[in-house]
Protein backbone atom coordinates (compact mmCIF):
# COMPACT_ATOMS: atom_id res chain seq x y z
CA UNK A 1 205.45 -156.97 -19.09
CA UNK A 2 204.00 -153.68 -18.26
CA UNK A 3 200.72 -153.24 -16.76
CA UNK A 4 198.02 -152.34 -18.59
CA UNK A 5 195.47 -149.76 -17.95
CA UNK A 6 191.91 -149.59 -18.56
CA UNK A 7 192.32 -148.35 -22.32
CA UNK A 8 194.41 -151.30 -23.35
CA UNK A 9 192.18 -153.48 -21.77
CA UNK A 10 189.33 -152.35 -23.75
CA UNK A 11 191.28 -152.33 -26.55
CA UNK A 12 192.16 -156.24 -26.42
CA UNK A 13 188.47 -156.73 -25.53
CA UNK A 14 187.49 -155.59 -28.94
CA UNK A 15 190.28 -157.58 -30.87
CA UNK A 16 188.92 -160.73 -28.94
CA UNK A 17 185.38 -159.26 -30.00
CA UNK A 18 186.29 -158.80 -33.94
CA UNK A 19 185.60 -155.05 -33.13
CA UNK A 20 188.61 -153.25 -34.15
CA UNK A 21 189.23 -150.14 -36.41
CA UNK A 22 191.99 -149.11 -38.27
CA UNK A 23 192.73 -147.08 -35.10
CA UNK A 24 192.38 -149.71 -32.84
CA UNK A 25 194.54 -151.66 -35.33
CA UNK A 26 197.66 -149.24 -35.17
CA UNK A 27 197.17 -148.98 -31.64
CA UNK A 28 197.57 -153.13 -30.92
CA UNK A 29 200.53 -152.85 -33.80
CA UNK A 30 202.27 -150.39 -30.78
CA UNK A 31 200.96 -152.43 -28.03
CA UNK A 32 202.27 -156.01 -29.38
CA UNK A 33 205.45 -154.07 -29.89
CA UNK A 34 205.72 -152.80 -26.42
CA UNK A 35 205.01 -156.11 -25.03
CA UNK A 36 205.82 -159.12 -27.30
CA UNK A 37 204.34 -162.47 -25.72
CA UNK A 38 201.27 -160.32 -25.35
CA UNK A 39 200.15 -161.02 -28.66
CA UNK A 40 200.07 -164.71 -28.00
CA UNK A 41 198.81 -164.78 -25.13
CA UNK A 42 195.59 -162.81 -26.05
CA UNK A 43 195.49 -165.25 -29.04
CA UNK A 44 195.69 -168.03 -26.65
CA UNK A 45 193.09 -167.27 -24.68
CA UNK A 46 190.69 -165.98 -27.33
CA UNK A 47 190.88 -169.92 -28.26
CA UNK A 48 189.67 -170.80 -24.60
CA UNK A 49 187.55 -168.27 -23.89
CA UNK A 50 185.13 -168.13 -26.53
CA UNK A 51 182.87 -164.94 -26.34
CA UNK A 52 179.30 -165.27 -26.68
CA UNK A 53 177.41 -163.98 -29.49
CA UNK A 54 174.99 -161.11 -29.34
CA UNK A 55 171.86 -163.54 -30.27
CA UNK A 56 172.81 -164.97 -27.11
CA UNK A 57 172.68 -161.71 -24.69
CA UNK A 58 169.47 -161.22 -23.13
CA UNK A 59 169.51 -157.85 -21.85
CA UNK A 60 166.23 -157.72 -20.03
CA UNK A 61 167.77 -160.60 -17.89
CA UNK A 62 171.05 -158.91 -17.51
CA UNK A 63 168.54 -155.73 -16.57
CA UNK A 64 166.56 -157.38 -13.99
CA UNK A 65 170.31 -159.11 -12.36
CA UNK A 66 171.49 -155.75 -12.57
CA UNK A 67 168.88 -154.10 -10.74
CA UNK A 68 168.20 -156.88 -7.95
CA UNK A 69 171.68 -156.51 -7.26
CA UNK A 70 171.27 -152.89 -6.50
CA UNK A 71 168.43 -153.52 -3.99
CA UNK A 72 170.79 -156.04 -2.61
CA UNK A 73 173.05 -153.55 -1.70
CA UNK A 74 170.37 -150.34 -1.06
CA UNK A 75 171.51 -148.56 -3.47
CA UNK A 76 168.05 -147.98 -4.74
């Protein structure tokens, strides 16, 4: 199997997500194609790795981590 870039990445991270268009569609039709145990194995580990929902993001928390990391490191 190829490697994938940063595109196709994203691209299987919506699919996992439920996120896809019709574009996004065609494009994982090419990329199964290219690469045929991908398909299962993204399958396989969307069964494993289950994705939390957006009810249970808390983005002023994920703010705050964010930003105490950056003093951490001084970059502000």
């Amino acid at each position: 199997m190829k490697r994938l870039n940063t595109q196709e990445w994203s691209l299987i991270k919506r699919y996992l997500k439920a996120e896809t268009s019709q574009q996004d569609l065609a494009k994982l039709d090419i990329l199964w194609a290219e690469n045929p145990s991908l398909k299962s194995e993204v399958d396989q580990l969307s069964d494993k790795l289950p994705l939390p929902s957006l009810d249970e993001f808390d983005a002023t928390r994920a703010f705050e981590k964010l930003h105490n990391r950056f003093k951490r490191e001084d970059l502000i």
